[in-house]
C-alpha atoms as a PDB file:
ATOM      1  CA  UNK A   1      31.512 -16.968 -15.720  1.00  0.00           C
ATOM      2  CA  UNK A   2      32.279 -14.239 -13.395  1.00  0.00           C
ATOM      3  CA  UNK A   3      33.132 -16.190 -10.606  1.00  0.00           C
ATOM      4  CA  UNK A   4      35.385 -18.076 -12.553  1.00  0.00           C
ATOM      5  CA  UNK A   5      36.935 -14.841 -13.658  1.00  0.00           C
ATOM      6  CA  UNK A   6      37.272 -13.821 -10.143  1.00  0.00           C
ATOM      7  CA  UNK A   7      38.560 -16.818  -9.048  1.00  0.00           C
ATOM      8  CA  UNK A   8      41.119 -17.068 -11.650  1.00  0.00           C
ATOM      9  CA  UNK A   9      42.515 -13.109 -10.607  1.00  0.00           C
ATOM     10  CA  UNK A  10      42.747 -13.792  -7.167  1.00  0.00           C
ATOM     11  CA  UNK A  11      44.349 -17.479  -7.022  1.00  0.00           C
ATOM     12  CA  UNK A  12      43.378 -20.256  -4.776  1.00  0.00           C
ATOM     13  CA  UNK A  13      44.784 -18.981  -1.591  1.00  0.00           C
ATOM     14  CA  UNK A  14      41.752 -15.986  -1.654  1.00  0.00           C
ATOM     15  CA  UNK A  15      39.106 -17.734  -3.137  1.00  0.00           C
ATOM     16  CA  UNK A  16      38.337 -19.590  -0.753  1.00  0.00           C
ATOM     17  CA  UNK A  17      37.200 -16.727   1.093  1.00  0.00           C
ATOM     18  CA  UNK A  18      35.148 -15.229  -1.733  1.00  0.00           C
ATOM     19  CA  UNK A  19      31.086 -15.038  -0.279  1.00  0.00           C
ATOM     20  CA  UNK A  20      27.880 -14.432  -2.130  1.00  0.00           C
ATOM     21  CA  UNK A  21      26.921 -10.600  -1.844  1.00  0.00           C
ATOM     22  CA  UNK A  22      23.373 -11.236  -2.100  1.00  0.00           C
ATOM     23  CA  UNK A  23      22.903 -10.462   1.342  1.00  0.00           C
ATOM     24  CA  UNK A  24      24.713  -7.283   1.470  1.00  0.00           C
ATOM     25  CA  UNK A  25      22.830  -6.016  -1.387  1.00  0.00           C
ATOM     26  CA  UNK A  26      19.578  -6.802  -0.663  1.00  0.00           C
ATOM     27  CA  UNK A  27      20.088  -4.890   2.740  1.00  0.00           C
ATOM     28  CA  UNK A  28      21.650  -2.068   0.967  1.00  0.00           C
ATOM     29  CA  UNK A  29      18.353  -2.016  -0.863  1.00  0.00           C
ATOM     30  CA  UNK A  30      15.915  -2.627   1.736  1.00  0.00           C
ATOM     31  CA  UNK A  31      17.665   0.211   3.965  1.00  0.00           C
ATOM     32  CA  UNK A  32      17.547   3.680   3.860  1.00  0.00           C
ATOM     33  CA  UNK A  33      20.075   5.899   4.859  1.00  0.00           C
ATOM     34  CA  UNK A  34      18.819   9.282   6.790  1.00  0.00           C
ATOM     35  CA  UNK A  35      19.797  11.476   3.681  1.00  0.00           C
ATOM     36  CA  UNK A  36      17.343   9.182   1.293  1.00  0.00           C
ATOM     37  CA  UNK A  37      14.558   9.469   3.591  1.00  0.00           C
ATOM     38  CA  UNK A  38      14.677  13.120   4.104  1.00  0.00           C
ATOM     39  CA  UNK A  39      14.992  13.601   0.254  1.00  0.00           C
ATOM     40  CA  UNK A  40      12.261  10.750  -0.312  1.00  0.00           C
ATOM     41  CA  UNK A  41       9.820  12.990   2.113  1.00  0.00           C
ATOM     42  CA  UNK A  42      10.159  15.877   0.146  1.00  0.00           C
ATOM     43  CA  UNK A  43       9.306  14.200  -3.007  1.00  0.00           C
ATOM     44  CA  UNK A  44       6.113  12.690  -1.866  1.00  0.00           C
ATOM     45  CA  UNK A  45       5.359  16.076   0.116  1.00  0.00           C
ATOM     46  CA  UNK A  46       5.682  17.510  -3.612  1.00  0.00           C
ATOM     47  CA  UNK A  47       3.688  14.600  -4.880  1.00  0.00           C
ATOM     48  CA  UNK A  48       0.701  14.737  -2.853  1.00  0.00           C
ATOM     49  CA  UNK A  49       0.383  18.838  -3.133  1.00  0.00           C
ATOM     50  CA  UNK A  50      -0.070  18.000  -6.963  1.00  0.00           C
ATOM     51  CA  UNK A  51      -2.004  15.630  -6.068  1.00  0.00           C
ATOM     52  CA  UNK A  52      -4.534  17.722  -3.915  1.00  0.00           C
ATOM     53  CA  UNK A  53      -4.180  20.657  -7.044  1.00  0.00           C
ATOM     54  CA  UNK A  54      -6.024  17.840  -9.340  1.00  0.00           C
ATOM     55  CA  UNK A  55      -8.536  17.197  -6.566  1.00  0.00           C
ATOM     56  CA  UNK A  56      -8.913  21.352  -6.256  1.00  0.00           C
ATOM     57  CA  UNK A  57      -9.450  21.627 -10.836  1.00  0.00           C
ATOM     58  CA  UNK A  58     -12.390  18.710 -10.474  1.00  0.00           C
ATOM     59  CA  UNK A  59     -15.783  20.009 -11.102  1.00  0.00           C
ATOM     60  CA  UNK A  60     -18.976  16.919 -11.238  1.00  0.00           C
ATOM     61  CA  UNK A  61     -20.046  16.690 -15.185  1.00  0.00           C
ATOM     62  CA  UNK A  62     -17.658  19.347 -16.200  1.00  0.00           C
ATOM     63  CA  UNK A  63     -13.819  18.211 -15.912  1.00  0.00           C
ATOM     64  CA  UNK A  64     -12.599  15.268 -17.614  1.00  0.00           C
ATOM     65  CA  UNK A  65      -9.639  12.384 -16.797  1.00  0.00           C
ATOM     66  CA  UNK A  66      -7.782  14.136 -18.978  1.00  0.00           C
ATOM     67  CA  UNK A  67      -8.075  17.442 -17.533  1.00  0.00           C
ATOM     68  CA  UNK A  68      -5.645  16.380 -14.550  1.00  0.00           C
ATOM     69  CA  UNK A  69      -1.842  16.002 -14.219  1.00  0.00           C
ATOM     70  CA  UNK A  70      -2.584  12.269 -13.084  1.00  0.00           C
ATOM     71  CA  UNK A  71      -4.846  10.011 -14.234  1.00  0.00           C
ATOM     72  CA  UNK A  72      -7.186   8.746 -11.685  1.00  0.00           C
ATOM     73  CA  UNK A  73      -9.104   5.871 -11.394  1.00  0.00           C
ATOM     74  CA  UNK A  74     -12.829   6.156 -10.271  1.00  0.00           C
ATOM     75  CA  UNK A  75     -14.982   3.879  -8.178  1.00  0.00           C
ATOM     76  CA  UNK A  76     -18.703   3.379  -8.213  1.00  0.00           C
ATOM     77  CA  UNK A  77     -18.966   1.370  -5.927  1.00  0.00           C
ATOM     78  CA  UNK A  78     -16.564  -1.058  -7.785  1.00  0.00           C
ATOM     79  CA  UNK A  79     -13.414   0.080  -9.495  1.00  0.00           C
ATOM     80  CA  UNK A  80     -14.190   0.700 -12.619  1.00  0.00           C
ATOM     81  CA  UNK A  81     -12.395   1.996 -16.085  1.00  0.00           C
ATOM     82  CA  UNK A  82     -11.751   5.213 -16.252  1.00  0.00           C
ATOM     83  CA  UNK A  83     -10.600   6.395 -19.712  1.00  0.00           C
ATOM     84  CA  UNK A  84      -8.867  10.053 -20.400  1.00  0.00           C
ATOM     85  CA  UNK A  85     -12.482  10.855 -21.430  1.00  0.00           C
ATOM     86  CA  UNK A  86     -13.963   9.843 -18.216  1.00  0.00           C
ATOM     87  CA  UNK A  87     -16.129  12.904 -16.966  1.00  0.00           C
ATOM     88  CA  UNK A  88     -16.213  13.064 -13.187  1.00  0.00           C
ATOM     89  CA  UNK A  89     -19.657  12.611 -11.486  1.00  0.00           C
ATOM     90  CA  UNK A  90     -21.132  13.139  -8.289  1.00  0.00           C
ATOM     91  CA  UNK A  91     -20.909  10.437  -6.062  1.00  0.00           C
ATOM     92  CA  UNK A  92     -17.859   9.177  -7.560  1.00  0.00           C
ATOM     93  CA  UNK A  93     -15.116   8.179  -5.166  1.00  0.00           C
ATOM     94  CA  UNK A  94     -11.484   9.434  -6.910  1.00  0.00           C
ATOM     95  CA  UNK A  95      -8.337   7.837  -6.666  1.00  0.00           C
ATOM     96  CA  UNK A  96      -4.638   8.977  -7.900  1.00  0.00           C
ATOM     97  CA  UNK A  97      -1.780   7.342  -6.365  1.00  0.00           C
ATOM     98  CA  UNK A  98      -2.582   6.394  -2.513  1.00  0.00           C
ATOM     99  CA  UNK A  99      -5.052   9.564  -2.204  1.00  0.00           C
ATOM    100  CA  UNK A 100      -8.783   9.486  -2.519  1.00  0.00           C
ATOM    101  CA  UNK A 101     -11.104  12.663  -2.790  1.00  0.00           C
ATOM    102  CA  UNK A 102     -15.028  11.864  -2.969  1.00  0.00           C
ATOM    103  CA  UNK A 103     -17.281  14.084  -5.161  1.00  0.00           C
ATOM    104  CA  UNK A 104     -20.250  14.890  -2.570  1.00  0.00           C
ATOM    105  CA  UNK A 105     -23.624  14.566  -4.327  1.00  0.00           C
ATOM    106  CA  UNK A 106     -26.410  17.020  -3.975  1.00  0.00           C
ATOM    107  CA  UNK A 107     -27.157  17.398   0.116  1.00  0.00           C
ATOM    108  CA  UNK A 108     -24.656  15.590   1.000  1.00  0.00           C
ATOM    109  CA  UNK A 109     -21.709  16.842   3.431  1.00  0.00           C
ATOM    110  CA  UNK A 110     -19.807  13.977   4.383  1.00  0.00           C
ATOM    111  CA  UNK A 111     -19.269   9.960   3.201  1.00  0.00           C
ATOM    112  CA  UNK A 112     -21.757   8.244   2.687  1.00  0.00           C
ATOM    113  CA  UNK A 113     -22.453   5.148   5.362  1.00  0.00           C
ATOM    114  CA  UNK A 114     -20.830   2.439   3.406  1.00  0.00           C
ATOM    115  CA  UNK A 115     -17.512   4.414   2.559  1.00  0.00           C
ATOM    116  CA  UNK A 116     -17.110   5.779   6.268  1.00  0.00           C
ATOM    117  CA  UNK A 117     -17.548   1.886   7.315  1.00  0.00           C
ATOM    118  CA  UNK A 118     -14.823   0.870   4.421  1.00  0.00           C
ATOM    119  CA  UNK A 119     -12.739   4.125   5.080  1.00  0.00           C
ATOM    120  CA  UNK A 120     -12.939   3.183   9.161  1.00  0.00           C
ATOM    121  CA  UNK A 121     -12.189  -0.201   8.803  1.00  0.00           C
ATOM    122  CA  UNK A 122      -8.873   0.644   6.372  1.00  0.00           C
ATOM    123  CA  UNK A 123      -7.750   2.695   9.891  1.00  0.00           C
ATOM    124  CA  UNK A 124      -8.262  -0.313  12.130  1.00  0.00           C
ATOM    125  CA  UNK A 125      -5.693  -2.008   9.363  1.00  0.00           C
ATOM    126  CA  UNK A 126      -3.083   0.451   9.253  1.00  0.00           C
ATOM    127  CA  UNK A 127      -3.297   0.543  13.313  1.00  0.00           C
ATOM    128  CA  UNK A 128      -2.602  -2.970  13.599  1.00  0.00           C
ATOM    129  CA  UNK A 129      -0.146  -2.741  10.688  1.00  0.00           C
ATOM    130  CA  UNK A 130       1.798   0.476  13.038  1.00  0.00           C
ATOM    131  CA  UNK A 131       1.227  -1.479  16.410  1.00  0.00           C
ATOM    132  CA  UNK A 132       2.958  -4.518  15.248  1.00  0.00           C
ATOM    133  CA  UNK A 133       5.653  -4.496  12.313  1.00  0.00           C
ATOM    134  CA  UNK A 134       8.455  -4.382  14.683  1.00  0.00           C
ATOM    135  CA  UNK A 135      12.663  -5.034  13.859  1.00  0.00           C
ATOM    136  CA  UNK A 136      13.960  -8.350  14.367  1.00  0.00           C
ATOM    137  CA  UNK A 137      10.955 -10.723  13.560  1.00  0.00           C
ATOM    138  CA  UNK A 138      11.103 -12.235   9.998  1.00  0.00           C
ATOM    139  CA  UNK A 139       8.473 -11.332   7.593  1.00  0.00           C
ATOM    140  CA  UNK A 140       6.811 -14.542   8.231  1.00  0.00           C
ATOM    141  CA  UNK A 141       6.218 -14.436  11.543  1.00  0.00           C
ATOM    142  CA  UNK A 142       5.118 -10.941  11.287  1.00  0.00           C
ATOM    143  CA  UNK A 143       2.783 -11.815   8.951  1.00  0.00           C
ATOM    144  CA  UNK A 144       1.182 -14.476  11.426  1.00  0.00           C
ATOM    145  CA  UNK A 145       0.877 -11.857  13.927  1.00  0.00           C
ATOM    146  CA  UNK A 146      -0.373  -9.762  11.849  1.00  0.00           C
ATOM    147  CA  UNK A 147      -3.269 -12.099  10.473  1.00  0.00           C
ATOM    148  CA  UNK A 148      -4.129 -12.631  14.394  1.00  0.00           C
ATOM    149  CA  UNK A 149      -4.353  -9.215  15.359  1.00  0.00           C
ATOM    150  CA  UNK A 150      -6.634  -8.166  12.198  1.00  0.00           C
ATOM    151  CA  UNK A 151      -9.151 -11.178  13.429  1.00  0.00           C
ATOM    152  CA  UNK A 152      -9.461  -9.556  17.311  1.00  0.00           C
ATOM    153  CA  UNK A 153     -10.548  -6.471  15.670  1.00  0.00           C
ATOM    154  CA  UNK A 154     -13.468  -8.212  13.046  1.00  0.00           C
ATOM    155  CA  UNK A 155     -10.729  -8.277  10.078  1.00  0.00           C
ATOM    156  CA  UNK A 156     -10.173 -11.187   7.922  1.00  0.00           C
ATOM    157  CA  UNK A 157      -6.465 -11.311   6.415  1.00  0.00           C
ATOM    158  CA  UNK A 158      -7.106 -13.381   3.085  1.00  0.00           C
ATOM    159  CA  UNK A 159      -4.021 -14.840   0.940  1.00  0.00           C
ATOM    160  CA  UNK A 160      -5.145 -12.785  -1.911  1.00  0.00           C
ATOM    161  CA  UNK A 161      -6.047  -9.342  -3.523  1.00  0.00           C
ATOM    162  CA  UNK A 162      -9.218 -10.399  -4.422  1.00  0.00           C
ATOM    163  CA  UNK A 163     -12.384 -10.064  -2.612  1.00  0.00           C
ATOM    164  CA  UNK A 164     -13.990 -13.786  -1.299  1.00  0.00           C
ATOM    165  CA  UNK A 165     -17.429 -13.592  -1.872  1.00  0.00           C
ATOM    166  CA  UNK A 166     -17.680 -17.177   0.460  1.00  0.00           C
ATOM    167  CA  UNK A 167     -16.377 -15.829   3.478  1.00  0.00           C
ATOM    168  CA  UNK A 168     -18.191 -13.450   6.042  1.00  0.00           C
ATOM    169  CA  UNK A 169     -19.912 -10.758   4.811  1.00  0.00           C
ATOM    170  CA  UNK A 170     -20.368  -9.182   8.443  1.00  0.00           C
ATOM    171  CA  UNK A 171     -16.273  -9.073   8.101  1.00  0.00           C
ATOM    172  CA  UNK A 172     -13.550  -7.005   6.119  1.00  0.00           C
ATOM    173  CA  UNK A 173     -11.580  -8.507   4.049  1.00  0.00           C
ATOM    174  CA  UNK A 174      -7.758  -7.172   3.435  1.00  0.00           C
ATOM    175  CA  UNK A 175      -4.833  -8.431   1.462  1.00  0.00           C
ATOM    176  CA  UNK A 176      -1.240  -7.497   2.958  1.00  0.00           C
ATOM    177  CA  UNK A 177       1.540  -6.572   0.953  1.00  0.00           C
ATOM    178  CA  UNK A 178       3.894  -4.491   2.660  1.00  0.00           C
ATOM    179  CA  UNK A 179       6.975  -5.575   0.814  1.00  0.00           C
ATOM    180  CA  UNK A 180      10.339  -3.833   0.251  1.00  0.00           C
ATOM    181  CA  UNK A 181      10.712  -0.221  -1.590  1.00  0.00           C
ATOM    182  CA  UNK A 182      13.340   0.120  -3.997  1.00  0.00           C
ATOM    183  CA  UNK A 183      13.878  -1.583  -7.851  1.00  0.00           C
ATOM    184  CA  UNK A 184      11.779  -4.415  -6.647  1.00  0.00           C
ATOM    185  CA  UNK A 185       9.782  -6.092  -3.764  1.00  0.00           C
ATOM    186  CA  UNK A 186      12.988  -6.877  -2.142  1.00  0.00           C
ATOM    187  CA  UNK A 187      12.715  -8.393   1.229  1.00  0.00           C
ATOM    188  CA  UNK A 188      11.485  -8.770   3.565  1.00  0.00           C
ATOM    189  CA  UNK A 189       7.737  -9.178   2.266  1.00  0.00           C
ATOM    190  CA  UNK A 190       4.577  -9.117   5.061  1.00  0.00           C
ATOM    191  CA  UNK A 191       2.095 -10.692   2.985  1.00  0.00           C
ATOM    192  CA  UNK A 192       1.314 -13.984   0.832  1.00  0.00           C
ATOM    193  CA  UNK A 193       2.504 -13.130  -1.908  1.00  0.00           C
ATOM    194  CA  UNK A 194       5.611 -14.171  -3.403  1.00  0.00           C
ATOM    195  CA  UNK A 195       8.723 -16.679  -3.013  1.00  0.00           C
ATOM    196  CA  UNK A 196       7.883 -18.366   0.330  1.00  0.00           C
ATOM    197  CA  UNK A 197      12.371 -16.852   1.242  1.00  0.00           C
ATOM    198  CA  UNK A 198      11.628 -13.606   1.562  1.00  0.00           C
ATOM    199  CA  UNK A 199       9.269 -14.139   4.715  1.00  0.00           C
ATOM    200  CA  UNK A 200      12.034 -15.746   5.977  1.00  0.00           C
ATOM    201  CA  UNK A 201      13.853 -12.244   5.827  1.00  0.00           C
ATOM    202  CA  UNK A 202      14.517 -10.582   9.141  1.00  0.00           C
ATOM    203  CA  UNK A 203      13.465  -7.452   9.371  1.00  0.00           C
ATOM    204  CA  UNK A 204      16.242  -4.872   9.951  1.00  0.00           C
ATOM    205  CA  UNK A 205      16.286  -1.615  11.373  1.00  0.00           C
ATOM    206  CA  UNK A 206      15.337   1.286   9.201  1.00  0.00           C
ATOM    207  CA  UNK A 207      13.915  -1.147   6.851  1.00  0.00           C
ATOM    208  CA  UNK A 208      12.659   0.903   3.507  1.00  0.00           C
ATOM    209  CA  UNK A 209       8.801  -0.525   2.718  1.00  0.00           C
ATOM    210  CA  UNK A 210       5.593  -0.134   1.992  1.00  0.00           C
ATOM    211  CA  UNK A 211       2.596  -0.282   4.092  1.00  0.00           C
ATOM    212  CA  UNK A 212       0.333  -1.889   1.188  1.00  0.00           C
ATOM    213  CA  UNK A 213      -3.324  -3.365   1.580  1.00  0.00           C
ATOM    214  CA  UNK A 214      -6.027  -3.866  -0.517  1.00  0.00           C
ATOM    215  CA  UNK A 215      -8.827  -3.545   1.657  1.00  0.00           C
ATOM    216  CA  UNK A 216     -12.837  -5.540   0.691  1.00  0.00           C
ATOM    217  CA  UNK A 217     -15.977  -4.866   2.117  1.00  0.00           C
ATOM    218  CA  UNK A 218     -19.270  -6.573   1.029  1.00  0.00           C
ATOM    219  CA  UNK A 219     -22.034  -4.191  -0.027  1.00  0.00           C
ATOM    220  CA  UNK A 220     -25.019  -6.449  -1.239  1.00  0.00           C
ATOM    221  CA  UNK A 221     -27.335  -3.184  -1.514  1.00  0.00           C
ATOM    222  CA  UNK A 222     -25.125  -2.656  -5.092  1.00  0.00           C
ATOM    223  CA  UNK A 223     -26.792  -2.001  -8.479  1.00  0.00           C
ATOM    224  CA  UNK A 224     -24.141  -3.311 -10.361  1.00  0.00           C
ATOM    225  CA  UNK A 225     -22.819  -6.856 -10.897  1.00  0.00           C
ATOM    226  CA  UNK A 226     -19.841  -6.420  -8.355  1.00  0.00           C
ATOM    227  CA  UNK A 227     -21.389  -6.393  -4.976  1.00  0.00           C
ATOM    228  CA  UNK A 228     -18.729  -4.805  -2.554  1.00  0.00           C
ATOM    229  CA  UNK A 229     -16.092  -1.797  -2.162  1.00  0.00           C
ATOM    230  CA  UNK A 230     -12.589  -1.704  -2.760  1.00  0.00           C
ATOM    231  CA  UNK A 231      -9.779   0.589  -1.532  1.00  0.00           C
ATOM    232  CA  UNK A 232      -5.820   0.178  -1.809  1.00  0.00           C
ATOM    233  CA  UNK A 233      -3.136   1.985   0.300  1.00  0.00           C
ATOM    234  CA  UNK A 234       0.326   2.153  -0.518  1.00  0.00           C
ATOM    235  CA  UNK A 235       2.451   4.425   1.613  1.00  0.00           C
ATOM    236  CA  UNK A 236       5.654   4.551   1.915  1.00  0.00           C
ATOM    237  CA  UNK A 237       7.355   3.878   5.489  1.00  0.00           C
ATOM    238  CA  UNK A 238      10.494   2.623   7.004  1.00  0.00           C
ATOM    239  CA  UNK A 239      10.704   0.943  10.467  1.00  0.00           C
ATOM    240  CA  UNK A 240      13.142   1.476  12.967  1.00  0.00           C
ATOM    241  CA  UNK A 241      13.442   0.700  16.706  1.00  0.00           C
ATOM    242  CA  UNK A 242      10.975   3.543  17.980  1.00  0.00           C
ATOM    243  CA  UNK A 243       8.348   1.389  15.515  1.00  0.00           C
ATOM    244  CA  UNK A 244       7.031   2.143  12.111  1.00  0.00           C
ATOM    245  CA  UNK A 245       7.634   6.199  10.691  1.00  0.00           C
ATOM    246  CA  UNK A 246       6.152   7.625   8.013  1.00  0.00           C
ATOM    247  CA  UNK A 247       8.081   9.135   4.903  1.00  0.00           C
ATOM    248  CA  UNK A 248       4.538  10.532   4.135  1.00  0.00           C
ATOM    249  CA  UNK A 249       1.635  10.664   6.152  1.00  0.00           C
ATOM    250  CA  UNK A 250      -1.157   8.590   5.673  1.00  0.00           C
ATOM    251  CA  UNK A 251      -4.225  10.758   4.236  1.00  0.00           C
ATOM    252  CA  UNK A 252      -6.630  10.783   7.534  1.00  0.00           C
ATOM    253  CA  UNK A 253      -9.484  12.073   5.857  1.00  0.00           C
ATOM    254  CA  UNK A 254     -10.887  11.901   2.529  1.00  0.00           C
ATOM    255  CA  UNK A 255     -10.682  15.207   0.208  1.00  0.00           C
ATOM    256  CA  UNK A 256     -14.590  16.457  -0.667  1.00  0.00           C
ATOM    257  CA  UNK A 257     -15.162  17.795  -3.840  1.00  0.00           C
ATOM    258  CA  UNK A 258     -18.171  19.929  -3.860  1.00  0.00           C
END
């Protein structure tokens, strides 16, 4: 009906030179302007110090869910439900937004060996992620790349955010989704997931996205039913020709709570 409408106010002569905007606003979404980012840095700067203040108030057996600004999500070894009630416990691994803090049990003073192996592997990811997310390609072919560079370092790239219990369980398993940042996962989308167009999106400089991944590693020594670890990163990033730039760091190193 709008066209119509438009087409009717401008008269035959100029419609014929009316074009879809869907292009031009998808890259107006999918850019960011040097004003944005500077302003977007600041608010995940401010973020991530609250974020580090709710790490700083937890103390094992004492401090509840509820107790912090954010509610976290805890994971032992799997991710499990963590209600407002949830008291924190030793050996807990804590997560609120894209940050993780581990609550060192008795002796300990550092990760244990299967969460330094997860937490190492989750680097190798974001290195290949940096090292090859580059303007011009489409999504797709990135994505390709991508799934052949994770291999060469002992990572499998599977289609979904799920962990495959058939595949090798000498191997990492990670699930891309480094899609747009804005109202939506606008293009273009690194990953499986979603309509099959938007890896057919060319990347364009100072693209606005997110370096997502959900990242799987077997751990048959479990107790429980669910016999591997799970972490997910999502931080925020924009690419330009120099390569892929932060808005906020990635967190090297995970928080200890004593």
């Amino acid at each position: 009906p709008d066209y119509n409408l438009l087409v009717k106010a401008v008269g035959n002569k100029y419609a014929k030179r009316i074009v879809s905007g869907e292009y031009l606003r998808v890259d107006y979404l999918a850019e960011a302007v040097p004003s944005k980012i500077e302003l977007l840095k600041q608010i995940y700067k401010e973020r991530y110090e609250s974020i580090d203040r709710d790490f700083a108030k937890i103390v094992p057996g004492v401090t509840k869910n509820s107790d912090l600004e954010s509610r976290a999500t805890v994971m032992r070894p799997e991710r499990i439900r963590t209600p407002a009630d949830y008291v924190f416990q030793r050996g807990d691994l804590v997560q609120i937004d894209a940050r993780y803090a581990y609550v060192l049990r008795e002796g300990e003073t550092e990760l244990p060996p299967e969460l330094k192996k997860i937490w190492a592997d989750s680097w190798k990811i974001r290195k290949v992620l940096e090292d090859n997310i580059k303007v011009g390609r489409t999504a797709g072919e990135t994505y390709e790349i991508l799934k052949q560079k994770l291999a060469k370092v002992g990572i499998i790239a599977n289609d979904r955010q799920l962990y495959y219990k058939d595949l090798d369980p000498e191997k990492t398993q990670v699930g891309l989704d480094c899609h747009g940042l804005e109202e939506d996962p606008y293009p273009a989308r690194i990953g499986p997931f979603g309509p099959d167009w938007m890896r057919d999106w060319t990347i364009p400089p100072v693209h606005h996205f997110t370096t997502e991944y959900f990242v799987y590693m077997a751990l048959p020594s479990a107790k429980h039913e669910v016999k591997y670890l799970n972490l997910w990163f999502h931080n925020p990033a924009y690419v330009t020709e120099r390569g892929v730039e932060y808005i906020s760091p990635p967190q090297k190193e995970t928080y200890f709570i004593q």
